[in-house]
PDB file of N, CA and C in Angstrom:
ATOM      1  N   UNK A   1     -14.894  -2.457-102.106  1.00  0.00           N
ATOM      2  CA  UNK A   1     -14.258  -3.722-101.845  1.00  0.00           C
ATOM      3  C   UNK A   1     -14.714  -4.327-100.525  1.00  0.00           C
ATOM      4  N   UNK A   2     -14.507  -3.587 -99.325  1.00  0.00           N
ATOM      5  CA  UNK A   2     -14.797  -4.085 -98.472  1.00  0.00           C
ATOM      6  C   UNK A   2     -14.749  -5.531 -97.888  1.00  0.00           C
ATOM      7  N   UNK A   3     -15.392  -6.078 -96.703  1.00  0.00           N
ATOM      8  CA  UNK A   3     -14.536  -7.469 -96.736  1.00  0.00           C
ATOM      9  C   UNK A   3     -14.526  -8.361 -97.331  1.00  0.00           C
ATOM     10  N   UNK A   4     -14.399  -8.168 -98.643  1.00  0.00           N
ATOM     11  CA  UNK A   4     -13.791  -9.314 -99.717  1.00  0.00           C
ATOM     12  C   UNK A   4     -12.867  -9.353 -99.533  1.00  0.00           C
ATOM     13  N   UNK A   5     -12.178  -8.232 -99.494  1.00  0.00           N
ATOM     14  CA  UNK A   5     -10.107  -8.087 -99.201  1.00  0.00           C
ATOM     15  C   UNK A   5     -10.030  -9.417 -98.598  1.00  0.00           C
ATOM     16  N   UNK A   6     -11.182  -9.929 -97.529  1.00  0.00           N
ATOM     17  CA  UNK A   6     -10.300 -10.893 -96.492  1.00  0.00           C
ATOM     18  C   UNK A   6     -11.131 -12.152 -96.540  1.00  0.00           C
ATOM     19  N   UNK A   7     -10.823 -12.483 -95.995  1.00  0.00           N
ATOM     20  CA  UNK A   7     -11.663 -14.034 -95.902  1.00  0.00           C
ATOM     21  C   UNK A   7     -12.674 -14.281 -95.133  1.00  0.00           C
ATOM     22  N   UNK A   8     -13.671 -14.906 -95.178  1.00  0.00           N
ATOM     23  CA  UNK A   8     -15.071 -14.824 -94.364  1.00  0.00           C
ATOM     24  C   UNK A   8     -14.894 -15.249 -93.144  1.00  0.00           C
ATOM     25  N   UNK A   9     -13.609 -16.395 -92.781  1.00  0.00           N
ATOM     26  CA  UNK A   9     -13.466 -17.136 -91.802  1.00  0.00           C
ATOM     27  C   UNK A   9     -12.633 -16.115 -90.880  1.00  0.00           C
ATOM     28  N   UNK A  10     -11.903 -15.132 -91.380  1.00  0.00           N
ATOM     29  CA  UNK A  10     -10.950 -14.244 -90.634  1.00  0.00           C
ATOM     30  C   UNK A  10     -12.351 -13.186 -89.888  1.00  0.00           C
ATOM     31  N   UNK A  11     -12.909 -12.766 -91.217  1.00  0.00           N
ATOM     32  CA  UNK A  11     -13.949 -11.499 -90.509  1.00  0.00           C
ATOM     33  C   UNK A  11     -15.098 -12.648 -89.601  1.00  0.00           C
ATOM     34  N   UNK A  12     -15.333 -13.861 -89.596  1.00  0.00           N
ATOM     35  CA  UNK A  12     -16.330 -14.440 -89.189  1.00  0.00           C
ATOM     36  C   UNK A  12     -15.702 -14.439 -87.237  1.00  0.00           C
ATOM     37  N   UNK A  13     -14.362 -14.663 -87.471  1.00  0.00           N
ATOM     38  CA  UNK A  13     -13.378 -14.995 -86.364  1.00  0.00           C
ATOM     39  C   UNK A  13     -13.149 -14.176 -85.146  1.00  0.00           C
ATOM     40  N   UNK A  14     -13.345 -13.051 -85.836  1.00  0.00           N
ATOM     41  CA  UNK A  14     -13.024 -11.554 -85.434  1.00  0.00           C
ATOM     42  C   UNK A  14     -14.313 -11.099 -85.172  1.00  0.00           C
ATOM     43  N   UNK A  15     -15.135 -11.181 -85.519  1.00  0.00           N
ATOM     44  CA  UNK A  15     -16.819 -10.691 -85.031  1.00  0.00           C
ATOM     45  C   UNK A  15     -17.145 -10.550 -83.700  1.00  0.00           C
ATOM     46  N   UNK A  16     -17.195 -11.548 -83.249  1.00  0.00           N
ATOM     47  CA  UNK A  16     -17.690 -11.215 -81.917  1.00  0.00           C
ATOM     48  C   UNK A  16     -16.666 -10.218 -80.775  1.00  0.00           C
ATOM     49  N   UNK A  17     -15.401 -10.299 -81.175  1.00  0.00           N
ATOM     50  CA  UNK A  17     -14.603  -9.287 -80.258  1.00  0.00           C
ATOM     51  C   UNK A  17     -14.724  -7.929 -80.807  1.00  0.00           C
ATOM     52  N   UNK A  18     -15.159  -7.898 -81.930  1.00  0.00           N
ATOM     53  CA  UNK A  18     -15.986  -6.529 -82.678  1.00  0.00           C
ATOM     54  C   UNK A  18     -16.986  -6.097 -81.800  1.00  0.00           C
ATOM     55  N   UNK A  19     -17.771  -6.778 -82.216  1.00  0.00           N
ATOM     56  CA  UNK A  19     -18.990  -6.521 -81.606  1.00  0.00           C
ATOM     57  C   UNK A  19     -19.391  -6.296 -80.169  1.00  0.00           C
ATOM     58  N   UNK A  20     -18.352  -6.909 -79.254  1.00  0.00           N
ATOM     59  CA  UNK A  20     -18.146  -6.782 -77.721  1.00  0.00           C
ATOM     60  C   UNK A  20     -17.710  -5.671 -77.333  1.00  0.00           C
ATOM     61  N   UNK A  21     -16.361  -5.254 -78.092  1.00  0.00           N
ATOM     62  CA  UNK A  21     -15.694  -3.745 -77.549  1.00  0.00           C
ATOM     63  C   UNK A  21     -16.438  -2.895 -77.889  1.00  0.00           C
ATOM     64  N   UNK A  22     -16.891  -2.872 -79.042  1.00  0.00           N
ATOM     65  CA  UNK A  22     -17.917  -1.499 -79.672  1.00  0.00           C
ATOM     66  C   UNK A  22     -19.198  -1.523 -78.256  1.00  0.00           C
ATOM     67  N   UNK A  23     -19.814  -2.366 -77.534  1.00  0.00           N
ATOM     68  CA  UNK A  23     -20.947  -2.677 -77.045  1.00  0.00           C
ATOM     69  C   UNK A  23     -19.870  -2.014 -75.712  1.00  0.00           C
ATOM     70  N   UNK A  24     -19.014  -2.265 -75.600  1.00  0.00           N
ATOM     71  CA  UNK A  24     -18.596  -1.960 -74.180  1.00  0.00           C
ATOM     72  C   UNK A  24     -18.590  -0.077 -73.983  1.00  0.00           C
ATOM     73  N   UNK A  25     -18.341   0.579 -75.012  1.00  0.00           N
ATOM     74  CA  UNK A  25     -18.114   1.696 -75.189  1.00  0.00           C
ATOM     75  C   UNK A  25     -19.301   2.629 -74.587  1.00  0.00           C
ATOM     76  N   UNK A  26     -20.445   1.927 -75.236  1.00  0.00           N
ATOM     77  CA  UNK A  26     -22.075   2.561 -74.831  1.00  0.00           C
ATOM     78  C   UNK A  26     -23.060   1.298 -75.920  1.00  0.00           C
ATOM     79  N   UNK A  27     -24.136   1.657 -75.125  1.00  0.00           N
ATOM     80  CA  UNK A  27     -25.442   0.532 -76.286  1.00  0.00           C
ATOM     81  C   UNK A  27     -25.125   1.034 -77.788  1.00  0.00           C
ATOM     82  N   UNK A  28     -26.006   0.297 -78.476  1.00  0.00           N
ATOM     83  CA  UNK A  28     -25.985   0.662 -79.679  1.00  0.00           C
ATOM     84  C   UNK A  28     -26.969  -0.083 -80.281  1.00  0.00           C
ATOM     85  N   UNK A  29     -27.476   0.229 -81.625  1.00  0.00           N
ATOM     86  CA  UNK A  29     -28.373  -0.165 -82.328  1.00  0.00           C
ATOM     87  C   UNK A  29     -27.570  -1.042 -83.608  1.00  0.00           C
ATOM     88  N   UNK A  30     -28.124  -2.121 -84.552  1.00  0.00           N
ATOM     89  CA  UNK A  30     -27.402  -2.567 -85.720  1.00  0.00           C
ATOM     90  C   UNK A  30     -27.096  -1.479 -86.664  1.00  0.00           C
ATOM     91  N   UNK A  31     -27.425  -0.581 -86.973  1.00  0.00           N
ATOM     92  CA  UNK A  31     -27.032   0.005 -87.912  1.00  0.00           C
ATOM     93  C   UNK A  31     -25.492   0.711 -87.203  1.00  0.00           C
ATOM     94  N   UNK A  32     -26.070   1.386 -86.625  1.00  0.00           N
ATOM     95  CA  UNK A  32     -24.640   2.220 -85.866  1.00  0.00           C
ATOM     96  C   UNK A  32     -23.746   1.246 -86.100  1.00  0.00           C
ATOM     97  N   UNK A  33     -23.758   0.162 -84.984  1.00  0.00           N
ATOM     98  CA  UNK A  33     -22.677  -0.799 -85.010  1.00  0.00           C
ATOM     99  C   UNK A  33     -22.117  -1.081 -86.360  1.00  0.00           C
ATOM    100  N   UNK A  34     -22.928  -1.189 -87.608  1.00  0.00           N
ATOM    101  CA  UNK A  34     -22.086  -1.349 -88.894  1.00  0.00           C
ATOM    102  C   UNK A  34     -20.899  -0.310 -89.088  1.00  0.00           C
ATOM    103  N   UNK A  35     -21.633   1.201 -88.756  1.00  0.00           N
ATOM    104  CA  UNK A  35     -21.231   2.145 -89.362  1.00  0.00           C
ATOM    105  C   UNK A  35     -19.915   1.986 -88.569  1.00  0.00           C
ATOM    106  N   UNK A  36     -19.911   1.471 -87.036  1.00  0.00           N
ATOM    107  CA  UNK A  36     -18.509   2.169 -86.154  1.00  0.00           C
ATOM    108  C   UNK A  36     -17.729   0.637 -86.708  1.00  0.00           C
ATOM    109  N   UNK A  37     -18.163  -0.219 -87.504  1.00  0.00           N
ATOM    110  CA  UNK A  37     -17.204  -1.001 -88.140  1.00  0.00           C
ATOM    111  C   UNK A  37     -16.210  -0.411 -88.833  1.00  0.00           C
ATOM    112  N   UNK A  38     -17.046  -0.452 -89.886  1.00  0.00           N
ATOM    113  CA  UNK A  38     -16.623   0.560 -90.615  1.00  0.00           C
ATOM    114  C   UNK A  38     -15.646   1.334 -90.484  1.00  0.00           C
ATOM    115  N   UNK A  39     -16.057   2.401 -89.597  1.00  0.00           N
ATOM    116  CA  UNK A  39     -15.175   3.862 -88.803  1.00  0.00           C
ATOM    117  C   UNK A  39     -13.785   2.905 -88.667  1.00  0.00           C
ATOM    118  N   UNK A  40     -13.951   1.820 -87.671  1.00  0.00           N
ATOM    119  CA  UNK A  40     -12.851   1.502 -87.096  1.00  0.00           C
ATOM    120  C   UNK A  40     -11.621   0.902 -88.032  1.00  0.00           C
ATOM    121  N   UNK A  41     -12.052   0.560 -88.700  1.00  0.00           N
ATOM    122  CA  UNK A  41     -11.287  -0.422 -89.776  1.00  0.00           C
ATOM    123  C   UNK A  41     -10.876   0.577 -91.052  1.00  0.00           C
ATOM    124  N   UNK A  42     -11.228   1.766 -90.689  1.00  0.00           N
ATOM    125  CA  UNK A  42     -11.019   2.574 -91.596  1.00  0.00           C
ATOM    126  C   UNK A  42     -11.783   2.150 -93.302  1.00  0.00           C
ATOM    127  N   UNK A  43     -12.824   1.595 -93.147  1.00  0.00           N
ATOM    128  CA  UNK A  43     -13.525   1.107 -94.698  1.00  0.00           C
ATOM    129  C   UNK A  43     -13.404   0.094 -94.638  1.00  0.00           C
ATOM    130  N   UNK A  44     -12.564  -0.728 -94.048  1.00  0.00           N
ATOM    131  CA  UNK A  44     -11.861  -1.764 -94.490  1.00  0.00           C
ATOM    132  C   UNK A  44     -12.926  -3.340 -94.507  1.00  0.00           C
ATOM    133  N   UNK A  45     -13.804  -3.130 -93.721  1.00  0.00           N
ATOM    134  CA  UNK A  45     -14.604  -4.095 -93.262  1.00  0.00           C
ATOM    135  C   UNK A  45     -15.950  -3.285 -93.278  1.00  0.00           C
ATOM    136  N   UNK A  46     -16.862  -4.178 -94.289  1.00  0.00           N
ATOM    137  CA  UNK A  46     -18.321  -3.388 -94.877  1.00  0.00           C
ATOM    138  C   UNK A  46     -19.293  -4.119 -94.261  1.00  0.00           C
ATOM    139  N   UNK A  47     -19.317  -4.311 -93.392  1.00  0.00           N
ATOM    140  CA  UNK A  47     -20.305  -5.744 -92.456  1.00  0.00           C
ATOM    141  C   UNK A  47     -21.940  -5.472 -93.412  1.00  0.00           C
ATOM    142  N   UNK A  48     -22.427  -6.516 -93.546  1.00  0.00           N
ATOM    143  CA  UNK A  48     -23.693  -5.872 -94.208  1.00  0.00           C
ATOM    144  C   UNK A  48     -25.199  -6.788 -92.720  1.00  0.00           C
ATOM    145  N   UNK A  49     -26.187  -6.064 -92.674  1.00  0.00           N
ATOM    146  CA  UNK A  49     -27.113  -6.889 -91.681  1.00  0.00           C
ATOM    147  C   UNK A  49     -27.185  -8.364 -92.207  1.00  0.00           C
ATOM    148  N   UNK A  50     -26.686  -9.317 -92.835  1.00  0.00           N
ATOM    149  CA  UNK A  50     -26.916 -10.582 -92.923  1.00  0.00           C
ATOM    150  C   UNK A  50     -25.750 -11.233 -92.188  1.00  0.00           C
ATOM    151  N   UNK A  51     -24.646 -10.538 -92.164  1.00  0.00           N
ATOM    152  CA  UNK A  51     -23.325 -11.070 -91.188  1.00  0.00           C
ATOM    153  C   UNK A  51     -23.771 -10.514 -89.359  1.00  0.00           C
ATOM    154  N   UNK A  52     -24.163  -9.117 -89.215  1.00  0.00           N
ATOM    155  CA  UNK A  52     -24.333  -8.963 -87.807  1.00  0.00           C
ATOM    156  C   UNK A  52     -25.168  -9.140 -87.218  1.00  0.00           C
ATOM    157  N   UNK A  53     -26.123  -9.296 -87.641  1.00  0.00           N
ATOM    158  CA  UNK A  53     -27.132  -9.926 -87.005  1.00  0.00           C
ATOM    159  C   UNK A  53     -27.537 -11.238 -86.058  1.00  0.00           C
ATOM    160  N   UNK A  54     -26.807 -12.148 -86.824  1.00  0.00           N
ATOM    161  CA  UNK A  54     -26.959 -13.193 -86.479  1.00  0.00           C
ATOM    162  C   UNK A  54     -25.902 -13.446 -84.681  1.00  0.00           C
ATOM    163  N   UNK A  55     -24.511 -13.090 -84.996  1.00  0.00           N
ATOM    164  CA  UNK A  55     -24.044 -12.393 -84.502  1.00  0.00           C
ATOM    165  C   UNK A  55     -24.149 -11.748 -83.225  1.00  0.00           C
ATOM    166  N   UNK A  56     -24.982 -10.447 -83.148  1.00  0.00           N
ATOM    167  CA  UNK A  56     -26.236  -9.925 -82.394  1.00  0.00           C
ATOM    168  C   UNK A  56     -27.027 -11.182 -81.667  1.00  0.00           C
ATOM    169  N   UNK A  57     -27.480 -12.263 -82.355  1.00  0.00           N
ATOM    170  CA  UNK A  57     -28.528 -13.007 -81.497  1.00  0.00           C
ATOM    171  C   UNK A  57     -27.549 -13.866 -81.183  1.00  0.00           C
ATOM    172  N   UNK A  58     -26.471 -14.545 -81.405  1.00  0.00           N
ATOM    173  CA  UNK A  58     -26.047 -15.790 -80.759  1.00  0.00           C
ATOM    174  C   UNK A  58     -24.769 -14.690 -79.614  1.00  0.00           C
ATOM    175  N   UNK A  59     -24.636 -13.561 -79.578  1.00  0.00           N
ATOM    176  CA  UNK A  59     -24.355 -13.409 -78.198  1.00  0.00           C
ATOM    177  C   UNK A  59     -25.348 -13.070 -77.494  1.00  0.00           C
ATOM    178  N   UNK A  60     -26.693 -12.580 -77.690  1.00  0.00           N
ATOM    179  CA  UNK A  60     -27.502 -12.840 -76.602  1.00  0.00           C
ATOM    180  C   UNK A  60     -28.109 -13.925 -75.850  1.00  0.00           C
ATOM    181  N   UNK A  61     -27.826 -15.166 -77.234  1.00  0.00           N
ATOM    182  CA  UNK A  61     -28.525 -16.436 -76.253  1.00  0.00           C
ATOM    183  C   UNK A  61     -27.729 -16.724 -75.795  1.00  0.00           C
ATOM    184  N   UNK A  62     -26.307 -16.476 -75.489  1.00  0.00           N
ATOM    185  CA  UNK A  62     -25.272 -16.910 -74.565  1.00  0.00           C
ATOM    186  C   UNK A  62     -25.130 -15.495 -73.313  1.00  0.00           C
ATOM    187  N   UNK A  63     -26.120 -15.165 -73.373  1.00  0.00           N
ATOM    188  CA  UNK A  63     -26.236 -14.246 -72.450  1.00  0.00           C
ATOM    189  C   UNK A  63     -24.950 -13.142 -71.828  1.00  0.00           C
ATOM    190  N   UNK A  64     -24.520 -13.207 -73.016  1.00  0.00           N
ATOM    191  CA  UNK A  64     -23.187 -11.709 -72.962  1.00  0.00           C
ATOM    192  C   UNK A  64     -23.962 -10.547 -73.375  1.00  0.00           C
ATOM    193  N   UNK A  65     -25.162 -10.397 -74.340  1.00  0.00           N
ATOM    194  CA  UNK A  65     -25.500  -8.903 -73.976  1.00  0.00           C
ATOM    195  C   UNK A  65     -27.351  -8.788 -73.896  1.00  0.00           C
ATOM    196  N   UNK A  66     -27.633  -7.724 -73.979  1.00  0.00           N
ATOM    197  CA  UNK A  66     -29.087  -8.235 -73.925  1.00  0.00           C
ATOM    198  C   UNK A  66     -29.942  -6.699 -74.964  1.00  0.00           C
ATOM    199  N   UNK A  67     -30.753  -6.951 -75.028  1.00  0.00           N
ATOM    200  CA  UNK A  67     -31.334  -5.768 -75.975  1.00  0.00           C
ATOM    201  C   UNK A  67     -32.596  -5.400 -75.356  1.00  0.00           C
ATOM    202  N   UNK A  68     -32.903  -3.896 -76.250  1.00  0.00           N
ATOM    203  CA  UNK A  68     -34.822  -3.631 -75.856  1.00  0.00           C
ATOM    204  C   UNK A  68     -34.717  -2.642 -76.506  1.00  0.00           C
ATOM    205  N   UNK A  69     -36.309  -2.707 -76.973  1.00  0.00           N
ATOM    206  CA  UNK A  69     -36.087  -1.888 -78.608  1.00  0.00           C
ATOM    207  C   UNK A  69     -36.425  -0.432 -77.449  1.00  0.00           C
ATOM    208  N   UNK A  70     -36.303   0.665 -78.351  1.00  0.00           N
ATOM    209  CA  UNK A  70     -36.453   2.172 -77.786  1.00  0.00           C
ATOM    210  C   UNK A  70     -36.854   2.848 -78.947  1.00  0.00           C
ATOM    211  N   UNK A  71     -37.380   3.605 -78.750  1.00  0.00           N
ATOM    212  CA  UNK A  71     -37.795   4.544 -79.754  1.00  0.00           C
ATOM    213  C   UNK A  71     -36.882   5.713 -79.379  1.00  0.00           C
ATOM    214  N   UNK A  72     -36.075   6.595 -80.682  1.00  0.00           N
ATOM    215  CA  UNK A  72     -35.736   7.854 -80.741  1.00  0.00           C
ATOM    216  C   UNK A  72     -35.475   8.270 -81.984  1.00  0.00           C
ATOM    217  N   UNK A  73     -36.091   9.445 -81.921  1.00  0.00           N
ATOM    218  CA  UNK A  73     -36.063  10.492 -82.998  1.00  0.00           C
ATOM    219  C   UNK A  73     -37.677   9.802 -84.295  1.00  0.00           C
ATOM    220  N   UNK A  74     -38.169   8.767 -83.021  1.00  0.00           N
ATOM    221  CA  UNK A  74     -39.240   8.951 -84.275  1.00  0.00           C
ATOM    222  C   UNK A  74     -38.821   7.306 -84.857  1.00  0.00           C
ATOM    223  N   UNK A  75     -37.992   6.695 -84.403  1.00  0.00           N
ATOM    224  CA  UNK A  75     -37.912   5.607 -84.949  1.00  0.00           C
ATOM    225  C   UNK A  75     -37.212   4.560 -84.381  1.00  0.00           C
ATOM    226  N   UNK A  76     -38.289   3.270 -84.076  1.00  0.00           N
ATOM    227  CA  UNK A  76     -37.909   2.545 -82.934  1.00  0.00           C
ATOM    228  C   UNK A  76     -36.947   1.665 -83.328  1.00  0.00           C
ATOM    229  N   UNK A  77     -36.194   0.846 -82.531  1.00  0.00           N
ATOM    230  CA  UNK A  77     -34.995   0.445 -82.915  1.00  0.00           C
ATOM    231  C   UNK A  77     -34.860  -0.167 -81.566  1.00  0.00           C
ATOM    232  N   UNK A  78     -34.057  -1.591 -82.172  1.00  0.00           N
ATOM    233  CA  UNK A  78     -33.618  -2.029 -81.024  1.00  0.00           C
ATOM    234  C   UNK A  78     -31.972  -2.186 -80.946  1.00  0.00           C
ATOM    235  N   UNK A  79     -31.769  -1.767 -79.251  1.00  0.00           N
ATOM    236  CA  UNK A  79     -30.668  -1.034 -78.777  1.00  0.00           C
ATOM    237  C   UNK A  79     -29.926  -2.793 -78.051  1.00  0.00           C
ATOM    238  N   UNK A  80     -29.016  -2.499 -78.369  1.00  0.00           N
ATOM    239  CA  UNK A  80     -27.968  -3.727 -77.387  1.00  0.00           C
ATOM    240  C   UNK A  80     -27.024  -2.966 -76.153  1.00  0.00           C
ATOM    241  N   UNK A  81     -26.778  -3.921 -75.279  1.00  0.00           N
ATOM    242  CA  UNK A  81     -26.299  -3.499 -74.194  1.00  0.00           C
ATOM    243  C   UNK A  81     -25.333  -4.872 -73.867  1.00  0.00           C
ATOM    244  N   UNK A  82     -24.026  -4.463 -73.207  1.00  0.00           N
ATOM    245  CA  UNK A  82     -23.471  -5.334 -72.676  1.00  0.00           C
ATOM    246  C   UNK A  82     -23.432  -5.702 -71.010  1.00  0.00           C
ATOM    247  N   UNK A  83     -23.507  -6.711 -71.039  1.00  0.00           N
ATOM    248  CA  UNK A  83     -23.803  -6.989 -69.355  1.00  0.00           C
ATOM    249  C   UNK A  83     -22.542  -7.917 -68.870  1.00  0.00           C
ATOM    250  N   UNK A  84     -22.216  -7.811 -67.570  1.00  0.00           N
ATOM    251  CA  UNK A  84     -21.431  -8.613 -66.653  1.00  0.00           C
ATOM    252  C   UNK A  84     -20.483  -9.188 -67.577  1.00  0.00           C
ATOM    253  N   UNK A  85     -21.825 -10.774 -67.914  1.00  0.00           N
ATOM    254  CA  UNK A  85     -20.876 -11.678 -68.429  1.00  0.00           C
ATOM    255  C   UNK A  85     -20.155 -11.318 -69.823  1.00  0.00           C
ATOM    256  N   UNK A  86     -20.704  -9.995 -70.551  1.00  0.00           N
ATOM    257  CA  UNK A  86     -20.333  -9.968 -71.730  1.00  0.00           C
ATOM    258  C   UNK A  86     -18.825  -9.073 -71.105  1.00  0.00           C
ATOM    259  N   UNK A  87     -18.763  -8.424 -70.060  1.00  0.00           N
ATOM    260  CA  UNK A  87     -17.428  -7.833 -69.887  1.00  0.00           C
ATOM    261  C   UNK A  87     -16.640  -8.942 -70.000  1.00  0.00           C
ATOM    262  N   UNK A  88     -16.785  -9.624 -68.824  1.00  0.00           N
ATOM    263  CA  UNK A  88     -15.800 -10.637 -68.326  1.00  0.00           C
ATOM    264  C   UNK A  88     -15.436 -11.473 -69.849  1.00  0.00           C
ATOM    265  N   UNK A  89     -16.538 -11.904 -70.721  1.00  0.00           N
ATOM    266  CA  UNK A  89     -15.893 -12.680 -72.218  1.00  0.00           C
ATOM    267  C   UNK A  89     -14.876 -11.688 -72.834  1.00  0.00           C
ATOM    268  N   UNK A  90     -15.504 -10.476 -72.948  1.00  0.00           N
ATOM    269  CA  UNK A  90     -14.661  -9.731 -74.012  1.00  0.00           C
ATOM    270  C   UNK A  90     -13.264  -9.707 -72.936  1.00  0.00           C
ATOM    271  N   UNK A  91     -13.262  -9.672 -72.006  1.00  0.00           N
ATOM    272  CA  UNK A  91     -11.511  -9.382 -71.203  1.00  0.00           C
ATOM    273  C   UNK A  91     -10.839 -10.757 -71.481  1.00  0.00           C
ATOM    274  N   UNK A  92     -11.263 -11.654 -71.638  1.00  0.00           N
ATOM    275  CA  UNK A  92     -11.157 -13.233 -71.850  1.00  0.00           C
ATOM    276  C   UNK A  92     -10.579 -13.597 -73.250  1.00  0.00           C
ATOM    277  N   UNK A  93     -11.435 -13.073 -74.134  1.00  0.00           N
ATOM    278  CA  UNK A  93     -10.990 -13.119 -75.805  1.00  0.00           C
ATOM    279  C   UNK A  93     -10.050 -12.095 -75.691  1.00  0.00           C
ATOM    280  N   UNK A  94     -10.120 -10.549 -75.249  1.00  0.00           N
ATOM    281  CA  UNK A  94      -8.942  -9.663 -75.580  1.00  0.00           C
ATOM    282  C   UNK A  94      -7.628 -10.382 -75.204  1.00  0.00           C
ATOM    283  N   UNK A  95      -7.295 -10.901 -73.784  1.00  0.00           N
ATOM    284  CA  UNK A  95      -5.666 -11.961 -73.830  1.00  0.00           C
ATOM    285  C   UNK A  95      -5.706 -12.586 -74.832  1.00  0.00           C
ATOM    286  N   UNK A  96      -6.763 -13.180 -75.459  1.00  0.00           N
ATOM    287  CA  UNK A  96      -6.484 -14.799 -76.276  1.00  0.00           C
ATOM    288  C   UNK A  96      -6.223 -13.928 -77.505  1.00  0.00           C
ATOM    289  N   UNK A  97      -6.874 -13.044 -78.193  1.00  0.00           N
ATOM    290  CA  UNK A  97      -6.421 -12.288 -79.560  1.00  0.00           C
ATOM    291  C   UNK A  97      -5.103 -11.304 -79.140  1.00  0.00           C
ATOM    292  N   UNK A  98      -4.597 -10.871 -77.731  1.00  0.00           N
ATOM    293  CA  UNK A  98      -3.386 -10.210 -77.892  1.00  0.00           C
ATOM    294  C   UNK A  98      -2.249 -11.309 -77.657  1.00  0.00           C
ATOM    295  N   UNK A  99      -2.448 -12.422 -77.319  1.00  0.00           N
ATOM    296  CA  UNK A  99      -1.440 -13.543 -77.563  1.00  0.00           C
ATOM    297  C   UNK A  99      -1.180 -14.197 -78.762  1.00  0.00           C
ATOM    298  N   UNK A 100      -2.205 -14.045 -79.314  1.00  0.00           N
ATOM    299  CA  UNK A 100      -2.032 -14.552 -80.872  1.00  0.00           C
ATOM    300  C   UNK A 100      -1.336 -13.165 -81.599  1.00  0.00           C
ATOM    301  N   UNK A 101      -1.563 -12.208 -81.574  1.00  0.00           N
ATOM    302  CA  UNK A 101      -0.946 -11.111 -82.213  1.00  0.00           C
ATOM    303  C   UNK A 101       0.550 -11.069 -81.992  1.00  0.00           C
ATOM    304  N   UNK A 102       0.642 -11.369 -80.687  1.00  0.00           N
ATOM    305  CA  UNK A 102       2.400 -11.257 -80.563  1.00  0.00           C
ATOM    306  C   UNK A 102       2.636 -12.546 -80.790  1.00  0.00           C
ATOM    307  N   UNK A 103       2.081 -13.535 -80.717  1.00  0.00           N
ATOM    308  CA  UNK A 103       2.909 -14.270 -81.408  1.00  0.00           C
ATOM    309  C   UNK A 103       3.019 -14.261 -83.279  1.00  0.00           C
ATOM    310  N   UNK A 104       2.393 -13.884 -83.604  1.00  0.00           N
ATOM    311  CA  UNK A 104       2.401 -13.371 -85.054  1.00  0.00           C
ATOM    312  C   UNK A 104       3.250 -12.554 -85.449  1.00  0.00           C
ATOM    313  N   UNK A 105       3.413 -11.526 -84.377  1.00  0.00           N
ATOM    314  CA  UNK A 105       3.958 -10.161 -84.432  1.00  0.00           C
ATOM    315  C   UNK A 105       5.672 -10.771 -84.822  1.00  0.00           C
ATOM    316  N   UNK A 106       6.093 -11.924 -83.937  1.00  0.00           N
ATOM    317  CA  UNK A 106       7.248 -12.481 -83.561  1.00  0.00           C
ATOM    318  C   UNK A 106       7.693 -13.520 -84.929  1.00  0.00           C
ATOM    319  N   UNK A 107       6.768 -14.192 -85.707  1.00  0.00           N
ATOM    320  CA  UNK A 107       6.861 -15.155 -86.320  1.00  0.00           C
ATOM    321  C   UNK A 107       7.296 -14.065 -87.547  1.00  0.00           C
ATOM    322  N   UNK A 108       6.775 -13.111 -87.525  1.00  0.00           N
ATOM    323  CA  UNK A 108       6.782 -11.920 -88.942  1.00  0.00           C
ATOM    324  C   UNK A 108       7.642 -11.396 -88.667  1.00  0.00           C
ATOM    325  N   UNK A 109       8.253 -11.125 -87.254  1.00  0.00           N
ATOM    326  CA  UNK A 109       9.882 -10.242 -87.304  1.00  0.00           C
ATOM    327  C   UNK A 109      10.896 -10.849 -88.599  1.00  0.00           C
ATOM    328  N   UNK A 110      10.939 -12.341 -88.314  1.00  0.00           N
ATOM    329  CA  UNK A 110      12.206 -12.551 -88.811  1.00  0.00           C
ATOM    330  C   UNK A 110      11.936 -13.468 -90.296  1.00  0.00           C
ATOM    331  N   UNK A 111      10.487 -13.102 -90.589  1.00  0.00           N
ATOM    332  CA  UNK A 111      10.532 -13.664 -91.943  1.00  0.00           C
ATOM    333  C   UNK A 111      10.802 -12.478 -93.410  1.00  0.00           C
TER     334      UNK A 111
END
């Protein structure tokens, strides 16, 4: 199933604060990053390379992270890294998505 469950505009919405915290943790390559989707969401979200990718490049031309391919184990790959400004966004979006949550959180108490 994967993210069909949800709507493209919800997982489209949610992407980049994906993609920021996972990057904050340590670099990573696209594939990994699918897989710790994945992990995180418990299945729930099947990102495929035509959604992260893109993704991948429009936070680098906004210069939140930056990449360089590396070779390991025999197979080169390029690695992402988060820099400065990509901390300071992701601390920026984390208030703005934990204010929206409680207020959600609040609107759903009493319905």
């Amino acid at each position: 199933m994967g993210q069909q469950r949800y709507p493209k505009e919800l997982v489209a919405a949610s992407a980049t604060q994906l993609v920021l915290s996972i990057l904050a943790h340590s670099e990573s390559y696209g594939y990994a990053i699918l897989q710790e989707v994945k992990r995180l969401s418990d299945g729930e979200l099947e990102w495929t390379d035509g959604m992260l990718y893109p993704v991948l490049h429009r936070l680098e031309q906004k210069g939140l992270i930056r990449s360089a391919w590396q070779t390991a184990s025999g197979r080169r790959r390029k690695y992402y890294t988060l820099n400065r400004e990509g901390k300071r966004a992701l601390s920026q979006l984390r208030e703005q998505w934990l204010a929206i949550g409680r207020a959600l959180d609040a609107a759903w108490e009493g319905a």
